[in-house]
Each structure stands twice: as C-alpha cells, then as structure tokens.
Protein backbone atom coordinates (compact mmCIF):
# COMPACT_ATOMS: atom_id res chain seq x y z
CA UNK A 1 -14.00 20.73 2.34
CA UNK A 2 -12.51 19.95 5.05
CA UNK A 3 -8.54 19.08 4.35
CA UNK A 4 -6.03 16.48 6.42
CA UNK A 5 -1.90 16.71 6.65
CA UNK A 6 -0.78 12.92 6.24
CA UNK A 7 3.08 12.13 6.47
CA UNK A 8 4.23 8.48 5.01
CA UNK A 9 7.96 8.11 6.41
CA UNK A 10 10.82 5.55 6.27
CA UNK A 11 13.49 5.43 7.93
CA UNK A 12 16.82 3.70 7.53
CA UNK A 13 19.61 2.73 9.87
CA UNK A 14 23.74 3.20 11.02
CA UNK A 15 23.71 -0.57 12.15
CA UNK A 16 22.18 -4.09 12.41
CA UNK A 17 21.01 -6.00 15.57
CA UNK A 18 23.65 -7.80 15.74
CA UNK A 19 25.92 -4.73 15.91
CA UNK A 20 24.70 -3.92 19.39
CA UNK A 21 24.06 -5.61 22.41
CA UNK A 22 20.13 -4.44 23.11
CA UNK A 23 17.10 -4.83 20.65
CA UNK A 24 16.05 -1.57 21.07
CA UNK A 25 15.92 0.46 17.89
CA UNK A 26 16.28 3.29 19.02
CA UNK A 27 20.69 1.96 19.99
CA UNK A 28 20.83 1.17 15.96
CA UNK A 29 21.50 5.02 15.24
CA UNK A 30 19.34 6.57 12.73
CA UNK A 31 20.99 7.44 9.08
CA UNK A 32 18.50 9.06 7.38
CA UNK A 33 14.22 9.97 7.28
CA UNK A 34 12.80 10.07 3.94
CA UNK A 35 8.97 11.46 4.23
CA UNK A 36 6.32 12.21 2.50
CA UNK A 37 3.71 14.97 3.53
CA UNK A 38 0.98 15.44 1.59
CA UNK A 39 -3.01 17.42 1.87
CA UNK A 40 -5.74 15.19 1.25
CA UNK A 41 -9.45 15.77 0.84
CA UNK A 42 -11.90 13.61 3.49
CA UNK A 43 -11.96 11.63 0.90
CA UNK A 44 -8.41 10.51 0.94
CA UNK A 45 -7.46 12.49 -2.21
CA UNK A 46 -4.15 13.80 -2.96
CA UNK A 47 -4.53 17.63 -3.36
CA UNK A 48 -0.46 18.53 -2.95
CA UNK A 49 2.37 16.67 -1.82
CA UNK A 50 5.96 17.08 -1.40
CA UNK A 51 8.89 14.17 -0.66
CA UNK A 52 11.92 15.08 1.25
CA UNK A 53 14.88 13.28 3.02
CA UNK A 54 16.72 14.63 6.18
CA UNK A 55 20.29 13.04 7.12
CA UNK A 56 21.30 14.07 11.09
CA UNK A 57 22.42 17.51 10.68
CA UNK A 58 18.82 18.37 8.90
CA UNK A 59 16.45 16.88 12.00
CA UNK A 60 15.71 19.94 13.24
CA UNK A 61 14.02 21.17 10.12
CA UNK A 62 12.20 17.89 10.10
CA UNK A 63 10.02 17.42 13.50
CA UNK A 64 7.60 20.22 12.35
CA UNK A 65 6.33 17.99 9.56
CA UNK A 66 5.56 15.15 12.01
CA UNK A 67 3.93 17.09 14.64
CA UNK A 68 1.69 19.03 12.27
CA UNK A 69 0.53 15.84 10.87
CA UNK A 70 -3.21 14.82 11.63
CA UNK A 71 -1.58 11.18 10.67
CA UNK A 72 1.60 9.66 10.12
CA UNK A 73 1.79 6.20 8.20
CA UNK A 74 4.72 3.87 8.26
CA UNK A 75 5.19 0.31 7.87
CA UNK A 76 6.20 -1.55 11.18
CA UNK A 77 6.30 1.59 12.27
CA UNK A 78 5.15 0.71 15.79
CA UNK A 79 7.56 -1.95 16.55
CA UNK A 80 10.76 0.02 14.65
CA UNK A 81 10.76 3.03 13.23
CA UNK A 82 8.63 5.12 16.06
CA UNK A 83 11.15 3.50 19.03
CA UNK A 84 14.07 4.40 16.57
CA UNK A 85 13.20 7.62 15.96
CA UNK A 86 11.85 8.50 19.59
CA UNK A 87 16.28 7.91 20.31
CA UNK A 88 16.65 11.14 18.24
CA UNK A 89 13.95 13.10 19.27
CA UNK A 90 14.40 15.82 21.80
CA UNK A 91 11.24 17.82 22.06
CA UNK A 92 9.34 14.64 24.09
CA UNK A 93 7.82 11.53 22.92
CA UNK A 94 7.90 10.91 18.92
CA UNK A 95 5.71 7.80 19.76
CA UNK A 96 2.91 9.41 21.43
CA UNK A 97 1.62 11.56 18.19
CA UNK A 98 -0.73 10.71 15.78
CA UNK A 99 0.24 7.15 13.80
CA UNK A 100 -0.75 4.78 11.70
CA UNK A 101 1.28 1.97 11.07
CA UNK A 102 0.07 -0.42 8.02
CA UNK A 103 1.58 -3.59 9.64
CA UNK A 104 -0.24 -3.34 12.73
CA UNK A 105 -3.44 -3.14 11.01
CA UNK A 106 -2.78 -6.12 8.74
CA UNK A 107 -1.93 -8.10 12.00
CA UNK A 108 -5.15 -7.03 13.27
CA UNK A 109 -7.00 -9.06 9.79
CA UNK A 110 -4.78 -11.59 9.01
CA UNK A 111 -3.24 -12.48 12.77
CA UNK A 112 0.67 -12.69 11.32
CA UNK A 113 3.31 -10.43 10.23
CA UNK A 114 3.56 -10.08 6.47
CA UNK A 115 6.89 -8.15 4.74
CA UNK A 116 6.15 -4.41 3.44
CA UNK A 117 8.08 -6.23 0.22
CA UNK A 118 4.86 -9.24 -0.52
CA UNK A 119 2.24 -7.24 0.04
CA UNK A 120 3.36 -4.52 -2.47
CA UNK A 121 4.49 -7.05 -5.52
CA UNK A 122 0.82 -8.51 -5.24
CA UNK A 123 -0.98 -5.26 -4.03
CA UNK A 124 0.81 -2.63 -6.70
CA UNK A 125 2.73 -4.69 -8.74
CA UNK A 126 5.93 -3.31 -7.34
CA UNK A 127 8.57 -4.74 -4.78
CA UNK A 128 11.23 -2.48 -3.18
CA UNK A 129 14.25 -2.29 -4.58
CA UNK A 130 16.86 -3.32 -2.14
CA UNK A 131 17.01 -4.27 1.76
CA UNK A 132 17.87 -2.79 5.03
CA UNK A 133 21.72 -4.56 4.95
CA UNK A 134 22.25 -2.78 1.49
CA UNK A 135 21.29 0.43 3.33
CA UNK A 136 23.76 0.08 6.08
CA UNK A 137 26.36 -1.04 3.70
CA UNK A 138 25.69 2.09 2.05
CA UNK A 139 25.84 4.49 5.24
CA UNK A 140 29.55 2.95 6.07
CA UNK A 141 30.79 3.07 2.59
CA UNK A 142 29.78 7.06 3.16
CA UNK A 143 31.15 7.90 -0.46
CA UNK A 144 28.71 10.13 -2.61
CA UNK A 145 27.19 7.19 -5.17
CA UNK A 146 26.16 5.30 -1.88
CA UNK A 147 24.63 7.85 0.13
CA UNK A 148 22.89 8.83 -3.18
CA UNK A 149 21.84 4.96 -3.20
CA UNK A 150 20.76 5.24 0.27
CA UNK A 151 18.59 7.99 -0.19
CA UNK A 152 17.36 6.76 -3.08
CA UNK A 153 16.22 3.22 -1.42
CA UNK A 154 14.69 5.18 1.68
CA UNK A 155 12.48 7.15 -0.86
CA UNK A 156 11.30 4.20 -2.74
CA UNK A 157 10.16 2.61 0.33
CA UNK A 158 8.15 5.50 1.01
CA UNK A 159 6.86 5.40 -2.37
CA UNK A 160 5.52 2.13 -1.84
CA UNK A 161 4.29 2.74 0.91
CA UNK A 162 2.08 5.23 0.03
CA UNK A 163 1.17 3.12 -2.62
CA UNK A 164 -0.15 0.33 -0.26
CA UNK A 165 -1.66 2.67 1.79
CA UNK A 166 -4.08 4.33 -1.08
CA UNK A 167 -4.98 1.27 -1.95
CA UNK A 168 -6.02 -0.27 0.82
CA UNK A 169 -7.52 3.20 1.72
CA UNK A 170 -9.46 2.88 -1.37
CA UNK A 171 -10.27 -0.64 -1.57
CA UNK A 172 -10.80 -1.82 1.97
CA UNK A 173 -8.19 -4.83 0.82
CA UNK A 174 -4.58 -5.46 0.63
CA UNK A 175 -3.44 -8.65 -1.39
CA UNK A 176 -0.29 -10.66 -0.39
CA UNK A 177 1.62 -14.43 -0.63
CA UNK A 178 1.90 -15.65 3.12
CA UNK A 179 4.55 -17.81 4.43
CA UNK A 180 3.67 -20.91 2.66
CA UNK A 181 3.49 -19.31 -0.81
CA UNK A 182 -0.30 -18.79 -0.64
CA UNK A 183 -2.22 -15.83 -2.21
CA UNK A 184 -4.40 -13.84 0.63
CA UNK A 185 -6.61 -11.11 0.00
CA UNK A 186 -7.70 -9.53 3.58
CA UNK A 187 -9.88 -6.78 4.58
CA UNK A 188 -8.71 -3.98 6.02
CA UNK A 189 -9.86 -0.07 7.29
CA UNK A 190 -7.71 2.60 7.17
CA UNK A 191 -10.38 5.24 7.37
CA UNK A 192 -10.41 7.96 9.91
CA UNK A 193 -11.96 7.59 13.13
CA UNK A 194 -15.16 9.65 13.47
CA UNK A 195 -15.13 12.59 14.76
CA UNK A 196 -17.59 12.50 17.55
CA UNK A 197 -19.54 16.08 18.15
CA UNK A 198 -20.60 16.79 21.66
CA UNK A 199 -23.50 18.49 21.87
CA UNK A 200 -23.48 21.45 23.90
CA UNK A 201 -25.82 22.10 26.91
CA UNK A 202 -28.80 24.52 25.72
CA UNK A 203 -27.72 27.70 27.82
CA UNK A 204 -23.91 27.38 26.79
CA UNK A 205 -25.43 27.54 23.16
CA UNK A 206 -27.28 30.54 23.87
CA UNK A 207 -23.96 32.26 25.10
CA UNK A 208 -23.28 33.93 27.75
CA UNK A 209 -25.27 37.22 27.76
C-alpha cells in the first residue's frame, strides 16, 4: 500500500494591506502557521495525523514538515500564503515545492474566486469562525487570551480546510453560494497526477553483467 505525507496549512498575519505600502505578502509579516500533516492511503484515507502551530521563534522546527510533504494544500495558497511564507523562508524557495491550493482549482471549474468561508457553510455545513482583521487584532493585543484566540482561529481554518478538501477529494464536487446569492455545485479533481513509469531499455533490464 503505497502511503502519501499531505500537509493542510494556514497561515495568519502581523498586518493588513493597508498597513504597508507594497501588496506583496510576503511585507505583511507572518504571526503564526497552523498545519496539519497527516499519512494517507492512495486512496486518500486518513491513516495518522497530527495538528500543530508554530509562532516565529518555532520556524525552524517547522520547514521539515513542508518539505517532506508529497503535497501541501492551502486555500489561496498560491496568491497569499506561499508568497507570505516564501518572506520567512531561508533554506530557498517555499513556493517551488509540492502544492495544492483549493482556490486555484475551483477557479479552474467555476472561472471566479469564491471565499474559503461559502464554500465550507454549503460544502460541510461549517463556516470559520472569525476573519483575518480579528487575527491581527489579536497578534497586537499580544496578551495570553488573544494569542490563545489566534491560534485557535488559525487551527479552525485548517480544520476546514481539510474538510473541503476530503470532500471534494471524495466527491469530485464542492458546493457554494456565488456572488449573487446563487447555489453552485461544480466539479472538481483533486486526485494525484499519475505516476508515469518509463519503461526501461531491454539490456539496462538485464543489468549490467
């Protein structure tokens, strides 16, 4: 059986856009990474998992996780998260390893955008349970209740997130209410690429000697 590393990660930011003066991410400072990394089965089974958060001073424990991962899922990941996160990295480029972000492939279906927060309530039944201002708020306030809070709302988005992403691994659909209020049901693929098996000329097979 042949077994895959997946990590789902969120991350959550020191400031806003309109805090800084570029719209790159990676200026926005990063507060903390919640992630979950988890074995599947080639069948996209859970067989162990494990949730963990890193604030700054823990990022060097953290980088293994990613780049032992045969995929890493996010949520807008491409456009935020990945450029945010490649501002903290230091051992090359976080953006060039192996993800996945949900977003990108519902842009690919549907042709728009759609919030992490619609597709879950009609997906899973479940919305997250606060927003990226509250999380900065949070961060400045720097008591221990809020960074508790913080952590807590970084986890949960993970949670969903992995949520979303079984399902529509499962179901080949993700279910949402567009711009205009309507319901959408779209088709989407988050299966594994496969893995193509060159054949080998007949003398190399027969070895060497």
């Amino acid at each position: 059986m042949k077994k895959r590393v997946e990590v789902i990660y969120d991350i959550e930011t020191k400031k806003i856009f309109d805090e800084i003066s570029t719209n790159n991410p990676a200026d926005l400072g990063i507060s903390i990474v919640s992630a979950y990394r988890r074995e599947v089965d080639e069948n996209g089974n859970e067989l162990s998992g494990e949730m963990k958060s890193f604030w700054e001073s823990d990022f060097d424990s953290m980088w293994s996780w990613f780049e032992e991962a045969d995929r890493i899922i996010g949520y807008n990941s491409f456009g935020f998260d990945n450029p945010a996160m490649n501002g903290a990295y230091t051992k090359g480029d976080f953006t060039k390893l192996k993800h996945f972000d949900i977003l990108e492939e519902i842009r690919k279906s549907f042709g728009h955008r759609v919030k992490l927060d619609s597709v879950a309530k009609e997906t899973i039944g479940a919305g997250k349970i606060a927003g990226g201002l509250d999380a900065v708020k949070w961060w400045n306030l720097g008591d221990p209740e809020s960074l508790a809070n913080l952590k807590k709302y970084c986890e949960m988005d993970v949670e969903v997130t992995t949520k979303v992403y079984d399902y529509g691994r499962k179901n080949g659909i993700l279910k949402f209410k567009d711009r205009w209020n309507e319901f959408r049901e779209i088709v989407v693929d988050f299966g594994y690429p496969a893995e193509v098996v060159e054949e080998k000329p007949a003398e190399m097979q027969m070895g060497l000697f």
